[in-house]
C-alpha atoms as a PDB file:
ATOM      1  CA  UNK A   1       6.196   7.551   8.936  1.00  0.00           C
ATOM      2  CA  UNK A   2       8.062   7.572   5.512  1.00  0.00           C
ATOM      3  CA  UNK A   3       6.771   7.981   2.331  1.00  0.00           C
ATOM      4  CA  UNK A   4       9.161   7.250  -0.783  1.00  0.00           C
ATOM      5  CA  UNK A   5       8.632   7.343  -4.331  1.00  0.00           C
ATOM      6  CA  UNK A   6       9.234   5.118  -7.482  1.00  0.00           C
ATOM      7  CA  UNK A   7       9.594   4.997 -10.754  1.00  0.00           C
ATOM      8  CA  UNK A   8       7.740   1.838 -11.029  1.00  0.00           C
ATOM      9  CA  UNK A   9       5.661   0.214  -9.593  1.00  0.00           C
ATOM     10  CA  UNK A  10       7.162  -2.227  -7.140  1.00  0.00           C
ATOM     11  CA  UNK A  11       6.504  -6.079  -7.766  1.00  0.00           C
ATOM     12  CA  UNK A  12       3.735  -7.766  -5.607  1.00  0.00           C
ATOM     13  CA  UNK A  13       2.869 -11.608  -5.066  1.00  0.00           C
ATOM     14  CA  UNK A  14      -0.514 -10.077  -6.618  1.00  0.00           C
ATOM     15  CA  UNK A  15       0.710  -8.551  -8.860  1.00  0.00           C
ATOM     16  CA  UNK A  16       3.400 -11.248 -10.075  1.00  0.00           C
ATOM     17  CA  UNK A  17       0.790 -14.703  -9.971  1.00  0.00           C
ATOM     18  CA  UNK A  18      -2.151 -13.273 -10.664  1.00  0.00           C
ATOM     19  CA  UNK A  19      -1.954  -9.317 -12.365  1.00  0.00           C
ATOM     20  CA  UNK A  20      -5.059 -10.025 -14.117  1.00  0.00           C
ATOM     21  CA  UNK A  21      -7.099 -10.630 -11.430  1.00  0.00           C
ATOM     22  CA  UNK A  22      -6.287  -7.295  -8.794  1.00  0.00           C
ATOM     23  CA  UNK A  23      -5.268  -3.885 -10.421  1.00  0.00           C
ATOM     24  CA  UNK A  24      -2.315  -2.600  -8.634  1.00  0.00           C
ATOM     25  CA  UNK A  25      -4.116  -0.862  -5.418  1.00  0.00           C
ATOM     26  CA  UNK A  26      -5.169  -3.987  -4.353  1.00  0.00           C
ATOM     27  CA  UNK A  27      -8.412  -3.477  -3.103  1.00  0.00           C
ATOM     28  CA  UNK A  28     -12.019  -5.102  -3.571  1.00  0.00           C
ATOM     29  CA  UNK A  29     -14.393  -3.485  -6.101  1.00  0.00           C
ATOM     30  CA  UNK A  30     -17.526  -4.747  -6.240  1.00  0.00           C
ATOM     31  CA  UNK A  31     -18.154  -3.276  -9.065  1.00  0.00           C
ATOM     32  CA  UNK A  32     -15.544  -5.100 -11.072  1.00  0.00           C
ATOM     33  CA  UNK A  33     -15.800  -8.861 -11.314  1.00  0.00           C
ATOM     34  CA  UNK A  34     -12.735 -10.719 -10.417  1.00  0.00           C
ATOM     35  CA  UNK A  35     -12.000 -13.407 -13.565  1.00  0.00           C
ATOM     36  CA  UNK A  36     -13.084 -16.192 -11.475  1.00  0.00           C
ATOM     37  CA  UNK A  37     -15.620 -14.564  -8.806  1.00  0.00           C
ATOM     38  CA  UNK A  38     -17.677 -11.422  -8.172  1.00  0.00           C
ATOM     39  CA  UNK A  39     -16.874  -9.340  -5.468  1.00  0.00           C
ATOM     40  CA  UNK A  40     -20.248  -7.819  -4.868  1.00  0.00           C
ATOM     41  CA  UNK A  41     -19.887  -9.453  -1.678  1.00  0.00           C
ATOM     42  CA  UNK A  42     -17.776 -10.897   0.929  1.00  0.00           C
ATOM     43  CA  UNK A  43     -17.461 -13.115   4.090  1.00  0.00           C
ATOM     44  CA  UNK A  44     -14.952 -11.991   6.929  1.00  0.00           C
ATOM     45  CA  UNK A  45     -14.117 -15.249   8.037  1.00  0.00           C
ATOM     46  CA  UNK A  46     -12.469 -13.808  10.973  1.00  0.00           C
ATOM     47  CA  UNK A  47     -15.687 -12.417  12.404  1.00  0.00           C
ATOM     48  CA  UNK A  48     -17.616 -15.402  13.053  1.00  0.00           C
ATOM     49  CA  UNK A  49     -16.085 -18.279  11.323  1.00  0.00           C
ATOM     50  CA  UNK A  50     -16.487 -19.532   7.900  1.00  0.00           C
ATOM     51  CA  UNK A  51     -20.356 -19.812   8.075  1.00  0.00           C
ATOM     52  CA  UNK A  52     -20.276 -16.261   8.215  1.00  0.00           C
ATOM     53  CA  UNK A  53     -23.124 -14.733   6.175  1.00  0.00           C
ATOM     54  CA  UNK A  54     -21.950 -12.786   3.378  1.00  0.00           C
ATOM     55  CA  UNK A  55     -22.053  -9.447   3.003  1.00  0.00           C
ATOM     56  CA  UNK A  56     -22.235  -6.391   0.525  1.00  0.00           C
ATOM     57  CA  UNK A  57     -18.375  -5.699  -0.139  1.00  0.00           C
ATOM     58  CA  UNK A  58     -17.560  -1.786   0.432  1.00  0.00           C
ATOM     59  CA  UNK A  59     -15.793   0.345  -2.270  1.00  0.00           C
ATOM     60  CA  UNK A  60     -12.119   0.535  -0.805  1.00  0.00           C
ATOM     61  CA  UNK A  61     -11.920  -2.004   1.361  1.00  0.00           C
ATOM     62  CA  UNK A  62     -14.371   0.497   3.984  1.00  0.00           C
ATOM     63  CA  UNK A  63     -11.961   2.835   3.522  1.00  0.00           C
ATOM     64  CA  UNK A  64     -13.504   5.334   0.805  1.00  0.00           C
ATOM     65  CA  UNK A  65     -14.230   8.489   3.221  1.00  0.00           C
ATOM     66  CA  UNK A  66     -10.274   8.187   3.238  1.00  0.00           C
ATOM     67  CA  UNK A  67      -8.729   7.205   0.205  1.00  0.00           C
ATOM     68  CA  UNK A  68     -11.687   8.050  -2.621  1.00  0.00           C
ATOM     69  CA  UNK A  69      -9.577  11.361  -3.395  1.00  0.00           C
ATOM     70  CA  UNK A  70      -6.538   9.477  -4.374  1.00  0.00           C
ATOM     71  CA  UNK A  71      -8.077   7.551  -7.722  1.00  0.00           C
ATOM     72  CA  UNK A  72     -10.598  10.650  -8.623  1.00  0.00           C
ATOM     73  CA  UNK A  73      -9.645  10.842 -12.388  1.00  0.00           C
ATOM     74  CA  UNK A  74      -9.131   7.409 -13.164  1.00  0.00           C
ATOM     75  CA  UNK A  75     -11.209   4.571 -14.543  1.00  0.00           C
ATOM     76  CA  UNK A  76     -12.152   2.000 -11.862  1.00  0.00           C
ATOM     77  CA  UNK A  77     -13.413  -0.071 -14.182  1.00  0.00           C
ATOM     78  CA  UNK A  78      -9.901  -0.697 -16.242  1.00  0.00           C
ATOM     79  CA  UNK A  79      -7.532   0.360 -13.125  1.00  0.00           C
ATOM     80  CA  UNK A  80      -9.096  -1.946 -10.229  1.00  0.00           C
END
């Protein structure tokens, strides 16, 4: 396990085609709209297909007993 630090921030496909749409972690907020859909909720189209019912999206990704500590401070809101 390696972890390395930059400068900058290094250049995504996200973050290159489309920077206004995902803020540079990456993840789903449903509390932020993305410009063209909300994100309140979400189908895993890997669970049961594409007719998968949607669901309510969770605050990082599922992953906010985890990683909540590492944006406390900022602004979810302007840095999605």
């Amino acid at each position: 396990m390696k972890i390395w630090f930059a400068e900058k921030q290094p250049k995504t496909s996200w973050s290159e085609y489309a920077p206004n749409e995902y803020g540079f972690y990456s993840n789903a907020n449903p509390n932020v709209d993305n410009p063209r859909w909300s994100q309140v909720t979400e189908r895993r189209i890997s669970e049961d297909g594409f007719f998968t019912p949607k669901r309510k999206t969770l605050m990082f990704n599922g992953y906010g007993d985890q990683v909540a500590s590492l944006y406390r401070g900022m602004d979810l809101k302007a840095d999605f």
